[in-house]
PDB file of N, CA and C in Angstrom:
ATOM      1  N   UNK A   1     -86.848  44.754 130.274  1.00  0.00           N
ATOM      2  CA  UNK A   1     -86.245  43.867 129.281  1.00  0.00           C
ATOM      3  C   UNK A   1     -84.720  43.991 129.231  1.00  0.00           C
ATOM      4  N   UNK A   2     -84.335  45.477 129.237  1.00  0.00           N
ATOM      5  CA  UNK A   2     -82.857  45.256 129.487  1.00  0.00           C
ATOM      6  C   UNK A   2     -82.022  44.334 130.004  1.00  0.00           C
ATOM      7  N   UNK A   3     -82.558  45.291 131.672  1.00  0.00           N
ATOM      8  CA  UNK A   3     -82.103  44.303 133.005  1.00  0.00           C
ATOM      9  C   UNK A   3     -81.993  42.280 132.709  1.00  0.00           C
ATOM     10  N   UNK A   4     -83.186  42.021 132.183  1.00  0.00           N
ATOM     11  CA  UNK A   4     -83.442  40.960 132.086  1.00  0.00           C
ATOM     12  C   UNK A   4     -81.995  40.249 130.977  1.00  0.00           C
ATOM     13  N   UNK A   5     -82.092  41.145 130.437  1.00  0.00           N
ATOM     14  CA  UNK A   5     -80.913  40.653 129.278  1.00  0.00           C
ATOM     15  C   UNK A   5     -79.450  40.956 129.637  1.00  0.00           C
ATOM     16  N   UNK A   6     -78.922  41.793 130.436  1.00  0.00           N
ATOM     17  CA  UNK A   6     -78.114  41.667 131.217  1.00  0.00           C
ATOM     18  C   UNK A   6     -77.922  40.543 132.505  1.00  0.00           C
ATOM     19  N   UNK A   7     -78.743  40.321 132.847  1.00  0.00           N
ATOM     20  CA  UNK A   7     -78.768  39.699 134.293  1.00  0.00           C
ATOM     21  C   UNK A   7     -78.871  37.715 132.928  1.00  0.00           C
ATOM     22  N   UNK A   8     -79.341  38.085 131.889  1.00  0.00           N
ATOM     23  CA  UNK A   8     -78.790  36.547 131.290  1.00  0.00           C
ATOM     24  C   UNK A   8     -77.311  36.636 131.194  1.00  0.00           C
ATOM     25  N   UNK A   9     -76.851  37.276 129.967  1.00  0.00           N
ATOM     26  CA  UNK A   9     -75.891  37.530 129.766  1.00  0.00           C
ATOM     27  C   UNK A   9     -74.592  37.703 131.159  1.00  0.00           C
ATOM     28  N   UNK A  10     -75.122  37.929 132.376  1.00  0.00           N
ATOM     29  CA  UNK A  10     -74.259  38.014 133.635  1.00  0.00           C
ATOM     30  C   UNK A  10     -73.781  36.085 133.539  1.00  0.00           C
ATOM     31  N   UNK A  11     -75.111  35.386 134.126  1.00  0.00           N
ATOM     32  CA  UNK A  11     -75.109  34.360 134.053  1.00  0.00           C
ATOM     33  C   UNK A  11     -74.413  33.825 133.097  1.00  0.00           C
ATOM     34  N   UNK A  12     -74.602  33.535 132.081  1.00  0.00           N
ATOM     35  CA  UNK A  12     -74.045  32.727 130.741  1.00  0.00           C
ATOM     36  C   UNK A  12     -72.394  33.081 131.130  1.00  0.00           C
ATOM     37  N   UNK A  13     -72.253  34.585 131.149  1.00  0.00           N
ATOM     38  CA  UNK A  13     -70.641  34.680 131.447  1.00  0.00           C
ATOM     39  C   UNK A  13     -70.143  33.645 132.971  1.00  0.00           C
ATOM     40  N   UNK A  14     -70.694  33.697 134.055  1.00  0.00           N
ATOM     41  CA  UNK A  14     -70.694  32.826 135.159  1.00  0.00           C
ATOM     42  C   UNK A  14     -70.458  31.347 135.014  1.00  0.00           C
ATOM     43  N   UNK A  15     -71.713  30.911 134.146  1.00  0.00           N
ATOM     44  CA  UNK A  15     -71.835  29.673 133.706  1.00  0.00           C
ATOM     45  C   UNK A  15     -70.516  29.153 132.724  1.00  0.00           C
ATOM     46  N   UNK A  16     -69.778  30.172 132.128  1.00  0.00           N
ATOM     47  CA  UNK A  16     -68.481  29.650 131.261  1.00  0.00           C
ATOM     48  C   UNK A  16     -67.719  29.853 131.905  1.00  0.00           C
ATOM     49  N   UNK A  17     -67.544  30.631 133.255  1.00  0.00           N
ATOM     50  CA  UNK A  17     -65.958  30.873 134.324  1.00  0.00           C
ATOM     51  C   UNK A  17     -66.185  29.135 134.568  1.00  0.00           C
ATOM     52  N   UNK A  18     -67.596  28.943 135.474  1.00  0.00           N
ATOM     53  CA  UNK A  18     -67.720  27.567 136.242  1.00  0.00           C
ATOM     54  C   UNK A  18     -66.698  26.592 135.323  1.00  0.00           C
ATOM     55  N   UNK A  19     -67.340  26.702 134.119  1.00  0.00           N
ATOM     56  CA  UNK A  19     -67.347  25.242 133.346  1.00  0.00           C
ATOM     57  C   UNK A  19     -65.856  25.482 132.541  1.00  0.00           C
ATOM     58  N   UNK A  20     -65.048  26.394 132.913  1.00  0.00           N
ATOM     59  CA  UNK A  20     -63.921  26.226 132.033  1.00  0.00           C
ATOM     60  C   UNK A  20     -62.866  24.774 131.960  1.00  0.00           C
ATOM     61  N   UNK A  21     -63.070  24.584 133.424  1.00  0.00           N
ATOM     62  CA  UNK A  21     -62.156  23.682 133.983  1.00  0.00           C
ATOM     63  C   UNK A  21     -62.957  22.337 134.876  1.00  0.00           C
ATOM     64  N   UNK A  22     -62.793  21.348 134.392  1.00  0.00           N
ATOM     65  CA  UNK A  22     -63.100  19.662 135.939  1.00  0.00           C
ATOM     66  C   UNK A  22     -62.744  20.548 137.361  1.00  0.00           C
ATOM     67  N   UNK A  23     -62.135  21.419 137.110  1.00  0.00           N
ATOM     68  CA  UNK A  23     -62.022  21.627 138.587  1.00  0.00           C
ATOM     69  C   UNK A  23     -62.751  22.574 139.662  1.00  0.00           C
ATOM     70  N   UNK A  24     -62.800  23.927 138.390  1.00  0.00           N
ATOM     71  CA  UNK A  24     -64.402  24.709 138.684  1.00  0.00           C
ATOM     72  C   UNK A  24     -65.196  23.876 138.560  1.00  0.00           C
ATOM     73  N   UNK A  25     -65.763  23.216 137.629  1.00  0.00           N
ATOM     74  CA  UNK A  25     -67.175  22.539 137.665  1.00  0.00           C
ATOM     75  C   UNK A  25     -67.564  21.633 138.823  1.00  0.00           C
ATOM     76  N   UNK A  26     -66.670  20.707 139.315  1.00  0.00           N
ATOM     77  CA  UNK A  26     -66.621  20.221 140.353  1.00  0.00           C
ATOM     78  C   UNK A  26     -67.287  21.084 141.500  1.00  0.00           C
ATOM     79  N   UNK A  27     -66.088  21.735 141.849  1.00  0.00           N
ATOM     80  CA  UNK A  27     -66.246  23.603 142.844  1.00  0.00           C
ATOM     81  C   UNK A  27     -67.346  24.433 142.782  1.00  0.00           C
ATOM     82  N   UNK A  28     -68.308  24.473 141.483  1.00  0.00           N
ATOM     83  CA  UNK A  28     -68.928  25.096 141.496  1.00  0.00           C
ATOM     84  C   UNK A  28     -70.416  24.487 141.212  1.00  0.00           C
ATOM     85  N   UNK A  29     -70.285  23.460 141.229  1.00  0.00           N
ATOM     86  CA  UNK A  29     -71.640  22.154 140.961  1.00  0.00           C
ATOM     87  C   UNK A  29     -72.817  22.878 141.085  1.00  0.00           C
ATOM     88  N   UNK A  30     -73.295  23.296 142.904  1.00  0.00           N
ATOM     89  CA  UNK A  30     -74.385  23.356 142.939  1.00  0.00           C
ATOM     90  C   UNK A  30     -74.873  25.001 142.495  1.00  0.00           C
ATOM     91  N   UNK A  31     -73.335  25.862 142.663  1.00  0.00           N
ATOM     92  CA  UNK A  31     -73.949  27.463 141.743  1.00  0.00           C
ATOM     93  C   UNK A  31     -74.382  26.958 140.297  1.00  0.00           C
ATOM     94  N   UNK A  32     -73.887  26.081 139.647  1.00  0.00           N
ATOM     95  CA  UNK A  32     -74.151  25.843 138.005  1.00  0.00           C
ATOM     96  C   UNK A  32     -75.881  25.760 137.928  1.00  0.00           C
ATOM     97  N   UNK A  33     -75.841  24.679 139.176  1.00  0.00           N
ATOM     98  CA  UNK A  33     -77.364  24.375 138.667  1.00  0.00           C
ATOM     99  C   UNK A  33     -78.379  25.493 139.443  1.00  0.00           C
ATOM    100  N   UNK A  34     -77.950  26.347 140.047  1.00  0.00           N
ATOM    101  CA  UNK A  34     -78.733  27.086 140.907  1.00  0.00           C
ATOM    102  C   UNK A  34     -78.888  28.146 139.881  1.00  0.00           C
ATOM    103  N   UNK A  35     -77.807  28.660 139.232  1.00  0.00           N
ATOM    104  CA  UNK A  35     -78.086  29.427 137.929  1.00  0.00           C
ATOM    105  C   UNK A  35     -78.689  28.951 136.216  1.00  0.00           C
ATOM    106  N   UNK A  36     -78.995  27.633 136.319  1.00  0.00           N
ATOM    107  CA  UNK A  36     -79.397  26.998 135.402  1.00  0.00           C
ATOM    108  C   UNK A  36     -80.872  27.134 135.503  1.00  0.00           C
ATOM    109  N   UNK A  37     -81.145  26.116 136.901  1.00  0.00           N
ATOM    110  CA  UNK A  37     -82.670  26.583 137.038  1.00  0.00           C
ATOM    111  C   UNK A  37     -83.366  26.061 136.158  1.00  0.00           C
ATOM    112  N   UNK A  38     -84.473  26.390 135.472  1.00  0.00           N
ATOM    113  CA  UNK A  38     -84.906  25.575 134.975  1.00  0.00           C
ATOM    114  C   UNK A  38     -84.875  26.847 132.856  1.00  0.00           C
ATOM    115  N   UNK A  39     -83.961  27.397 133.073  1.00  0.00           N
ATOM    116  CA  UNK A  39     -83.958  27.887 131.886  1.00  0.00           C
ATOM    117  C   UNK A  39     -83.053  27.268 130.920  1.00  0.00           C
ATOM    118  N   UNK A  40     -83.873  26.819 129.493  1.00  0.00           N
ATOM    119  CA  UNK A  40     -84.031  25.856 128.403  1.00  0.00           C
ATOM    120  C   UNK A  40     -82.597  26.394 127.843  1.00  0.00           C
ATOM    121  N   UNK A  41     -81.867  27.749 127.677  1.00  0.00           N
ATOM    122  CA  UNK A  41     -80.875  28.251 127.201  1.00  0.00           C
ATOM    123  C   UNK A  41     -79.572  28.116 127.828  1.00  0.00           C
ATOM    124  N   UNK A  42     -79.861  28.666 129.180  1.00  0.00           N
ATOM    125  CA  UNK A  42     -78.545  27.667 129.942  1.00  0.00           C
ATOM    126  C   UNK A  42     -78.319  26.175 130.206  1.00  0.00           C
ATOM    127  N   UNK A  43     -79.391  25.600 129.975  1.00  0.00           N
ATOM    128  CA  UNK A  43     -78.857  24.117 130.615  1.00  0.00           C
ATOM    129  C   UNK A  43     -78.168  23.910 129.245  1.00  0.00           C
ATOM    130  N   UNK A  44     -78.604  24.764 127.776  1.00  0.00           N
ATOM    131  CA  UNK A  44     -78.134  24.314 126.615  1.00  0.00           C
ATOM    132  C   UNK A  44     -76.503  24.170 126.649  1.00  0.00           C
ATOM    133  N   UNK A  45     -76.491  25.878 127.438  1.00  0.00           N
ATOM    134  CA  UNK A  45     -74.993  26.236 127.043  1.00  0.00           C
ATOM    135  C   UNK A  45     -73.975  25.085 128.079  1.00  0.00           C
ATOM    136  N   UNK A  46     -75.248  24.766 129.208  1.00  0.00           N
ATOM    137  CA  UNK A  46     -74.339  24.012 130.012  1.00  0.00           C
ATOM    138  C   UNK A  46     -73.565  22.640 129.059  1.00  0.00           C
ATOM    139  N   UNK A  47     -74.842  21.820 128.394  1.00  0.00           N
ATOM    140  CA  UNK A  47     -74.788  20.748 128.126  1.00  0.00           C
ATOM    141  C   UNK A  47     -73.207  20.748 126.926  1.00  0.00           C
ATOM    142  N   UNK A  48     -73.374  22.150 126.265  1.00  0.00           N
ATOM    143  CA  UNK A  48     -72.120  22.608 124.975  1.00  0.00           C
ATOM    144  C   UNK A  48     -70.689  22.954 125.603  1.00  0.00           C
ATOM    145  N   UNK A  49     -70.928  23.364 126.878  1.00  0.00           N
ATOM    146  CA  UNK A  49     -69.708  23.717 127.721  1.00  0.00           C
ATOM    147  C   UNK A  49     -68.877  22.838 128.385  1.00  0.00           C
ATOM    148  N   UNK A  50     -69.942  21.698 128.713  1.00  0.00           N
ATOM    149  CA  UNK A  50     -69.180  20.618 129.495  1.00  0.00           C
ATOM    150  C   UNK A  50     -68.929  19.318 128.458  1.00  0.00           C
ATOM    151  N   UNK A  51     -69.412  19.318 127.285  1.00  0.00           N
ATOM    152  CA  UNK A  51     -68.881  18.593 125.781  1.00  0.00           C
ATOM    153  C   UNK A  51     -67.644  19.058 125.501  1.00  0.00           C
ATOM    154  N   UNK A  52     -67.824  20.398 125.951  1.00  0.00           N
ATOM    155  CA  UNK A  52     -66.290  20.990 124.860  1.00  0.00           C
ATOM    156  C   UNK A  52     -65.264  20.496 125.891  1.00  0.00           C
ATOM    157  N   UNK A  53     -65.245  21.070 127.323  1.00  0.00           N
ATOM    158  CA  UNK A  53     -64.584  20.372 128.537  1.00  0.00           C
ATOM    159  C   UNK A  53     -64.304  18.641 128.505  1.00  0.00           C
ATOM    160  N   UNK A  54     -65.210  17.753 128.287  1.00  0.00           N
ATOM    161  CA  UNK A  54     -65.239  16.453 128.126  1.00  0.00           C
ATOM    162  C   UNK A  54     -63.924  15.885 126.147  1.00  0.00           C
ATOM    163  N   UNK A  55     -64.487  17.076 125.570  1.00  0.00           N
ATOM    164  CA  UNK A  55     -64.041  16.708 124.593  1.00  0.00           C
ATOM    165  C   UNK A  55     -62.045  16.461 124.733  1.00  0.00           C
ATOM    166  N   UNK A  56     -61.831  18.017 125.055  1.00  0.00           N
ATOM    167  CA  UNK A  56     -60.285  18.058 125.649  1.00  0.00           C
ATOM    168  C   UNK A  56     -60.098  16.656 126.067  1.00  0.00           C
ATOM    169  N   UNK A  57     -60.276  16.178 126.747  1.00  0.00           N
ATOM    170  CA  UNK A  57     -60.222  14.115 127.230  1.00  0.00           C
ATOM    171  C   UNK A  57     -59.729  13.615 126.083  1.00  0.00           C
ATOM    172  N   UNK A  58     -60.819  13.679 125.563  1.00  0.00           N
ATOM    173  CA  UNK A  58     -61.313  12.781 124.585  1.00  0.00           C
ATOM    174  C   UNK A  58     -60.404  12.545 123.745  1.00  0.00           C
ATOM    175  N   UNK A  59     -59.934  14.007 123.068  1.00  0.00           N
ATOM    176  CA  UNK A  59     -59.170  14.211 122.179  1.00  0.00           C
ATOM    177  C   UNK A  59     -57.577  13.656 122.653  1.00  0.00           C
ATOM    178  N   UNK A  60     -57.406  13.706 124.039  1.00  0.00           N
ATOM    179  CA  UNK A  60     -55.814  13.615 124.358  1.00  0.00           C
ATOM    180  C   UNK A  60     -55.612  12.051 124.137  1.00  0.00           C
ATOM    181  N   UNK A  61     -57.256  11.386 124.680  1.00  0.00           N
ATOM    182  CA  UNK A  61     -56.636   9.461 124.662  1.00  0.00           C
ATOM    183  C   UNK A  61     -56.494   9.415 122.973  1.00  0.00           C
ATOM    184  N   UNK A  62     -57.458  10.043 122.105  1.00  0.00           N
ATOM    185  CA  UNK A  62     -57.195   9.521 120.907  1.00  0.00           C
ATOM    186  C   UNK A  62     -55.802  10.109 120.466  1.00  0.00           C
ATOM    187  N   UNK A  63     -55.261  11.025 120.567  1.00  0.00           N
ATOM    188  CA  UNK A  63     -54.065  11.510 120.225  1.00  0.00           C
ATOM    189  C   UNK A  63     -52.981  10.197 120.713  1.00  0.00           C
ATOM    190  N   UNK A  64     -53.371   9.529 122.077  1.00  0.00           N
ATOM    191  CA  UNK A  64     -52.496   8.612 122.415  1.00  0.00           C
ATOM    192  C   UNK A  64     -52.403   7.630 121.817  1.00  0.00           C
ATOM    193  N   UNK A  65     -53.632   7.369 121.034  1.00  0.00           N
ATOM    194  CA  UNK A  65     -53.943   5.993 120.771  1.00  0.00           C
ATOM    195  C   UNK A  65     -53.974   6.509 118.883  1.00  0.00           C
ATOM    196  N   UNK A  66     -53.134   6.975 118.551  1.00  0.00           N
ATOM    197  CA  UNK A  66     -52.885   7.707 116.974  1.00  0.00           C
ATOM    198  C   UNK A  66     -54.626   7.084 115.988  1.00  0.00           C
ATOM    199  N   UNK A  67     -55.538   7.432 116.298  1.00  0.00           N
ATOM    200  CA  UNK A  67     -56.852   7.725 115.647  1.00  0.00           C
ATOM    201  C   UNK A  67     -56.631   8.282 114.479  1.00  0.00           C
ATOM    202  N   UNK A  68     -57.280   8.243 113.156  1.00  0.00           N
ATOM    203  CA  UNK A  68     -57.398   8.866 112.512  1.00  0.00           C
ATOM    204  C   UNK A  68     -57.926  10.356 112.566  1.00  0.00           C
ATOM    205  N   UNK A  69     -57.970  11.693 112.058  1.00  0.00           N
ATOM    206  CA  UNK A  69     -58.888  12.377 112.112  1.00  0.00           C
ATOM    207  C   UNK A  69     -60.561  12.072 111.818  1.00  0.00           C
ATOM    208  N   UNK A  70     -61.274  12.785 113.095  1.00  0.00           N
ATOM    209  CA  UNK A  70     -62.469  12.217 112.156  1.00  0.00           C
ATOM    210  C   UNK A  70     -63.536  13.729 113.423  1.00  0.00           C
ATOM    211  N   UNK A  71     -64.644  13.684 113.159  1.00  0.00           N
ATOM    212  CA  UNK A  71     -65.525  14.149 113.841  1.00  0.00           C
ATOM    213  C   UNK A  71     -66.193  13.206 115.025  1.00  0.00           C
ATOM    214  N   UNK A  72     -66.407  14.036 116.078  1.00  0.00           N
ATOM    215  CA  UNK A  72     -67.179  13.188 117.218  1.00  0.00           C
ATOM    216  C   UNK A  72     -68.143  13.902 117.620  1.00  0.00           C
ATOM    217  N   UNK A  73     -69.336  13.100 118.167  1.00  0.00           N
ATOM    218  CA  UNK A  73     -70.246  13.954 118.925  1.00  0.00           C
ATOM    219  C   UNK A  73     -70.007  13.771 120.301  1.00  0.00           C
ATOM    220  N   UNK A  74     -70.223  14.662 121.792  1.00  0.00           N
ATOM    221  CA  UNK A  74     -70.156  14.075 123.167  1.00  0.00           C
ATOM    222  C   UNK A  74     -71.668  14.757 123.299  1.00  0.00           C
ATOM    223  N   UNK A  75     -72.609  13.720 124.092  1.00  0.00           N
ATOM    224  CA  UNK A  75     -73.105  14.181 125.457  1.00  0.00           C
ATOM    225  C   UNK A  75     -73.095  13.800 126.340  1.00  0.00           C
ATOM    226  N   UNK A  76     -73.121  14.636 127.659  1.00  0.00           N
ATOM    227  CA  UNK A  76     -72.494  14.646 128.872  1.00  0.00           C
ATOM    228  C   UNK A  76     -71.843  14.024 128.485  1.00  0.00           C
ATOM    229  N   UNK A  77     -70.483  12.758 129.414  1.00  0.00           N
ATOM    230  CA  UNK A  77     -69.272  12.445 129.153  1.00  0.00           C
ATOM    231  C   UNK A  77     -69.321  11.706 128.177  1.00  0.00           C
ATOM    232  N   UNK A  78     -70.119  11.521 127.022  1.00  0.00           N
ATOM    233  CA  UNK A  78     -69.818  10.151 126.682  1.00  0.00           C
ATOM    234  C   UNK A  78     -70.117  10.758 124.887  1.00  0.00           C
ATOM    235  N   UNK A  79     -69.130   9.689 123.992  1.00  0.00           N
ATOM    236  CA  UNK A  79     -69.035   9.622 122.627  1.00  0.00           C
ATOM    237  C   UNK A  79     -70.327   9.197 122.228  1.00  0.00           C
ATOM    238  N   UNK A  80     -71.180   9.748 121.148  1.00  0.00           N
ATOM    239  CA  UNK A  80     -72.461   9.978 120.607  1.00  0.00           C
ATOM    240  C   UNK A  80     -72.022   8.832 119.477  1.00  0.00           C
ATOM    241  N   UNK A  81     -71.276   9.496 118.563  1.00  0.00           N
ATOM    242  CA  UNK A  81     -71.346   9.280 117.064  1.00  0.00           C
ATOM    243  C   UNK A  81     -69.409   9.653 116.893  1.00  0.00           C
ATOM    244  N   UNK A  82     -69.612   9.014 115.686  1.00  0.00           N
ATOM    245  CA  UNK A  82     -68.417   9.235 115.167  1.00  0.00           C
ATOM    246  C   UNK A  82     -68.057   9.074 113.669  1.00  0.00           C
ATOM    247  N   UNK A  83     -68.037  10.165 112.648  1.00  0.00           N
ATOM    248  CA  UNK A  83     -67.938  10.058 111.054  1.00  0.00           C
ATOM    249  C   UNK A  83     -66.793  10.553 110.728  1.00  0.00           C
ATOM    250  N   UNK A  84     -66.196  10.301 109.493  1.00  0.00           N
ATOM    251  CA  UNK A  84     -65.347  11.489 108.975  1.00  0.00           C
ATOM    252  C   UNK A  84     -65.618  12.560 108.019  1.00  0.00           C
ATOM    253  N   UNK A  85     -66.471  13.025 108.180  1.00  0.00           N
ATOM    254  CA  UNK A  85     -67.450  14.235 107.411  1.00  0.00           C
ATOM    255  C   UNK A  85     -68.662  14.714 108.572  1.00  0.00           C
ATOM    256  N   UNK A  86     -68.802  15.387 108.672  1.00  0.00           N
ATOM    257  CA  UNK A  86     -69.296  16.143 109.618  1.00  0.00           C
ATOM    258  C   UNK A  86     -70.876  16.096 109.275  1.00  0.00           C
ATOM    259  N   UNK A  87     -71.268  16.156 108.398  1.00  0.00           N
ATOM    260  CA  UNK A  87     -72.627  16.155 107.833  1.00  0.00           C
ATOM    261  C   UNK A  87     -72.882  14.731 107.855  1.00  0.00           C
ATOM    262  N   UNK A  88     -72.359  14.190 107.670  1.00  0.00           N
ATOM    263  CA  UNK A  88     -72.319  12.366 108.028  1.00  0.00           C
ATOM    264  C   UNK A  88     -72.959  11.890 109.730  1.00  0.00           C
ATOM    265  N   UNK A  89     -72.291  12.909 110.624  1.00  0.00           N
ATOM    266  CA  UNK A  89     -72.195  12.591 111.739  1.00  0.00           C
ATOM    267  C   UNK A  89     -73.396  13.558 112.551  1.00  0.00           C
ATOM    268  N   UNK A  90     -73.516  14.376 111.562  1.00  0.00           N
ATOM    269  CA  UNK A  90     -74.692  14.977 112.447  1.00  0.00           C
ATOM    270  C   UNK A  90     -75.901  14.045 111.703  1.00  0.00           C
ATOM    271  N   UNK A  91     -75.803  13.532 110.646  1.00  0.00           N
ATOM    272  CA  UNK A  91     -77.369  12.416 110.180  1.00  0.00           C
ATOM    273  C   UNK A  91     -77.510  11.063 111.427  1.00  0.00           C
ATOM    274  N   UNK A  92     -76.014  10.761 111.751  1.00  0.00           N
ATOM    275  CA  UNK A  92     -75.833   9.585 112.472  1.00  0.00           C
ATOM    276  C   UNK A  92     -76.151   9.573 114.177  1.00  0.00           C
ATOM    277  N   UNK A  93     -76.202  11.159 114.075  1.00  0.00           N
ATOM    278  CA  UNK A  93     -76.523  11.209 116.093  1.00  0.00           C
ATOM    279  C   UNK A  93     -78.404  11.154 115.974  1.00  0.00           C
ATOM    280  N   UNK A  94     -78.713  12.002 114.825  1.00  0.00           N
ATOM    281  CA  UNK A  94     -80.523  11.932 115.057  1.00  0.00           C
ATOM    282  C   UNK A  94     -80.737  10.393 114.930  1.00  0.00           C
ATOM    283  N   UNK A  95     -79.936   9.332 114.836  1.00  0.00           N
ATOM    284  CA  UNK A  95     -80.529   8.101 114.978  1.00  0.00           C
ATOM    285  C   UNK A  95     -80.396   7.863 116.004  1.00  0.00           C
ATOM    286  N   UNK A  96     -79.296   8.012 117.034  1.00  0.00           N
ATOM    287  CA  UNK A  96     -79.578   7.107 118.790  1.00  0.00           C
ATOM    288  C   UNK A  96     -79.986   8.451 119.335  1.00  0.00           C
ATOM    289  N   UNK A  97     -79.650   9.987 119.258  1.00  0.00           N
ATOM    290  CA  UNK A  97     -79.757  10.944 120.530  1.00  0.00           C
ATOM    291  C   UNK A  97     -81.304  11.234 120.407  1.00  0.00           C
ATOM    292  N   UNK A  98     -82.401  11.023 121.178  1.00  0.00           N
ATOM    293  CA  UNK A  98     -83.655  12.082 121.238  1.00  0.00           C
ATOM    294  C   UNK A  98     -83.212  13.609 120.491  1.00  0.00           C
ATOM    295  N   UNK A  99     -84.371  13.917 119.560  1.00  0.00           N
ATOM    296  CA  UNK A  99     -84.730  14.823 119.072  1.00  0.00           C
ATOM    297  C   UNK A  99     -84.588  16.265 119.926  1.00  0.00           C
ATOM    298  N   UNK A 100     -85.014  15.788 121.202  1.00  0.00           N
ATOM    299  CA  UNK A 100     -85.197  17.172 122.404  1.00  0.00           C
ATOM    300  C   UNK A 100     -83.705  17.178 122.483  1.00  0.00           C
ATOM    301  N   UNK A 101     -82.666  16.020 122.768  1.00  0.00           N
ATOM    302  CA  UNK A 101     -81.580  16.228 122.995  1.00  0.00           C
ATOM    303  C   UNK A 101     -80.607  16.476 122.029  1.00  0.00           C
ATOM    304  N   UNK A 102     -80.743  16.769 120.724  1.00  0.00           N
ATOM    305  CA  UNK A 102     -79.838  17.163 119.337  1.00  0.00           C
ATOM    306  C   UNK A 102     -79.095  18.388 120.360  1.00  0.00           C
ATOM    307  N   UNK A 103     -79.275  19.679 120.590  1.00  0.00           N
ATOM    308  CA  UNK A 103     -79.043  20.492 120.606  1.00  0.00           C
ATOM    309  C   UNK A 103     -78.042  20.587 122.194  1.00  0.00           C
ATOM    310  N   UNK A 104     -77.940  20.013 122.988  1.00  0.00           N
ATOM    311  CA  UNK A 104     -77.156  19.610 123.942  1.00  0.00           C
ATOM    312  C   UNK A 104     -75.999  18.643 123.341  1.00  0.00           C
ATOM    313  N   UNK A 105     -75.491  18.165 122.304  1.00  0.00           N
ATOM    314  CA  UNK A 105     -74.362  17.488 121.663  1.00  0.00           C
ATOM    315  C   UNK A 105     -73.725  18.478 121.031  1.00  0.00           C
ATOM    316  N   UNK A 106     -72.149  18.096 121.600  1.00  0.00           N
ATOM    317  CA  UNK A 106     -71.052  19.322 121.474  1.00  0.00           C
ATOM    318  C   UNK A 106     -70.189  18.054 120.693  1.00  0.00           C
ATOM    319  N   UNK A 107     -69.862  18.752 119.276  1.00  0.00           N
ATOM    320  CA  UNK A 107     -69.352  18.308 117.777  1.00  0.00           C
ATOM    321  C   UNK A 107     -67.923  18.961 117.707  1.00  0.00           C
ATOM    322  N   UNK A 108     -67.036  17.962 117.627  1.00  0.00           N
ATOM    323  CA  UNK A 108     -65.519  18.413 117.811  1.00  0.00           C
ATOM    324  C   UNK A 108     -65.132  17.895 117.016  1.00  0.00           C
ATOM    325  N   UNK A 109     -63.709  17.647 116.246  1.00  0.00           N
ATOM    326  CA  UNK A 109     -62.819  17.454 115.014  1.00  0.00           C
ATOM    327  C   UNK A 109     -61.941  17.084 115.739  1.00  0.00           C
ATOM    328  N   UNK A 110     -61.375  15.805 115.525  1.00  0.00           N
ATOM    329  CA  UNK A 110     -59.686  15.647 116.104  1.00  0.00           C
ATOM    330  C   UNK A 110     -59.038  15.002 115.088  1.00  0.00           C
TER     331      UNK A 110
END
């Protein structure tokens, strides 16, 4: 059980070098998914890692384009939801995102 919990914990640290940057993730595509595999916890962290990565974007066009503050949801590249109260916006993603997929949407503030 240790081992086992180390050898996650190895991974998960791996899986956040990959995904820091578009440019590791790119670079490191097929290690991501070779260490993903079919475990329910990493593809999670994947799906939260590459939101937060996607979000940085996100946040710079709206900064360009003077947005109000507000909350957003991303999965994979793309804007979910959008409230200005946060509890607002997490009621508003369980209406379009699948239920299985709540937990893969990475929730940012700009």
């Amino acid at each position: 059980p240790h081992n086992r919990k180390a050898n996650k914990e190895a991974q998960m640290d791996l899986l956040t070098t990959y995904l820091k940057t578009e440019k590791n993730r790119q670079q490191y595509w097929d290690e991501i998914w070779e260490i993903i595999g079919n475990d329910e916890e990493l593809l999670t962290l994947y799906y939260q890692l590459s939101g937060k990565l996607y979000s940085k974007r996100i946040q710079k066009s709206l900064k360009n384009i003077n947005i109000n503050p507000a909350y957003y949801a991303v999965y994979e590249s793309t804007v979910v939801g959008v409230a200005s109260k946060k509890i607002d916006l997490e009621e508003r993603i369980k209406e379009v995102v699948p239920s299985d997929k709540l937990k893969y949407v990475y929730i940012f503030r700009k």
